[in-house]
Protein backbone atom coordinates (compact mmCIF):
# COMPACT_ATOMS: atom_id res chain seq x y z
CA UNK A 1 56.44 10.35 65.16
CA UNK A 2 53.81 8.49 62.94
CA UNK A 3 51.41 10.76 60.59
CA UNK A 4 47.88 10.83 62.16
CA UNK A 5 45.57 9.72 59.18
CA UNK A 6 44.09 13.75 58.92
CA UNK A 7 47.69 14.66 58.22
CA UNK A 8 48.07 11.99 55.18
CA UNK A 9 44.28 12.74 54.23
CA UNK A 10 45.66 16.53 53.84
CA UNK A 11 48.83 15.41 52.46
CA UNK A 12 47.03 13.56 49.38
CA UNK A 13 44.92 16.10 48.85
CA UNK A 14 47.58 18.49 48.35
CA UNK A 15 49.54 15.93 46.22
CA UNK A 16 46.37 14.75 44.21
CA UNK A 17 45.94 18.94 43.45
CA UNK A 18 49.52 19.02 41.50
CA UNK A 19 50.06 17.99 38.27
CA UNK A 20 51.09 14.96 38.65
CA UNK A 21 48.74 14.12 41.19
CA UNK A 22 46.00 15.13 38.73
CA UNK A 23 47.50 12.77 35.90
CA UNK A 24 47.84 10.09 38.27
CA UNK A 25 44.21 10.46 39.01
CA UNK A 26 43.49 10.52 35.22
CA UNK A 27 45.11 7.63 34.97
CA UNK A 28 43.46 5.38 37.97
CA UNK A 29 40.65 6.45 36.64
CA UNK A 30 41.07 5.17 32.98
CA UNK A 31 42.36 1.90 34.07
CA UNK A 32 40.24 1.12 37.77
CA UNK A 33 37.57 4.08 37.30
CA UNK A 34 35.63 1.59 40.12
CA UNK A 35 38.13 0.59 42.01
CA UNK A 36 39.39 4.03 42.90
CA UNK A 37 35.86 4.70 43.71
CA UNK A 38 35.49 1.75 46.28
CA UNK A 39 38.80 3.27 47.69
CA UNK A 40 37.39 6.73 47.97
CA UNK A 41 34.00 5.49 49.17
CA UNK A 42 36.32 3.01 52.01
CA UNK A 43 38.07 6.21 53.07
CA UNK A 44 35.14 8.66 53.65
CA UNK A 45 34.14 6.07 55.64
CA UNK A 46 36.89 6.05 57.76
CA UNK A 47 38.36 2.35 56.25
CA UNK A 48 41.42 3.60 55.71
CA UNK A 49 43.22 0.08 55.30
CA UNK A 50 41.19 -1.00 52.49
CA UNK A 51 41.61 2.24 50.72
CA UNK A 52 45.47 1.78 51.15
CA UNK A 53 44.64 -1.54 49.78
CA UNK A 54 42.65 -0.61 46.86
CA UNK A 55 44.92 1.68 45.92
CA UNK A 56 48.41 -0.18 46.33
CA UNK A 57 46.64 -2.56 44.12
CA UNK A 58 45.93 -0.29 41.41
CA UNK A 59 49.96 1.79 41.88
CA UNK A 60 51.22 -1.87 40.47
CA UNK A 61 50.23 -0.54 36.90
CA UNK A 62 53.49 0.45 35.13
CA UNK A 63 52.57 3.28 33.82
CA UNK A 64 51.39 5.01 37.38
CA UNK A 65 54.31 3.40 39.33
CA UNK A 66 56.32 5.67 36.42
CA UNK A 67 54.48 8.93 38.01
């Protein structure tokens, strides 16, 4: 059964609160400080394929594809 998008909203959240999530953030946020903006703006809105854009583009960077 597919994830509704509340349940991967919630999901993130709780990743983005662990370590790693929070040096993942500190790292999208040194390299595409806007761009993970637009993709937080996109998904407050309820866009949630261009924030899954947005932020596949900026998980191509080496070092967060590492995390």
């Amino acid at each position: 059964m597919m994830e509704s998008n509340q349940d991967m909203i919630r999901e993130a959240m709780r990743m983005a609160q662990s370590e790693e999530g929070q040096h993942l953030l500190k790292l999208l946020q040194q390299s595409g400080g806007p761009q993970l903006n637009q993709a937080m703006r996109s998904a407050a809105e309820g866009n949630y394929d261009s924030a899954k854009h947005i932020l596949n583009s900026l998980l191509q960077d080496p070092k967060t594809r590492e995390l």
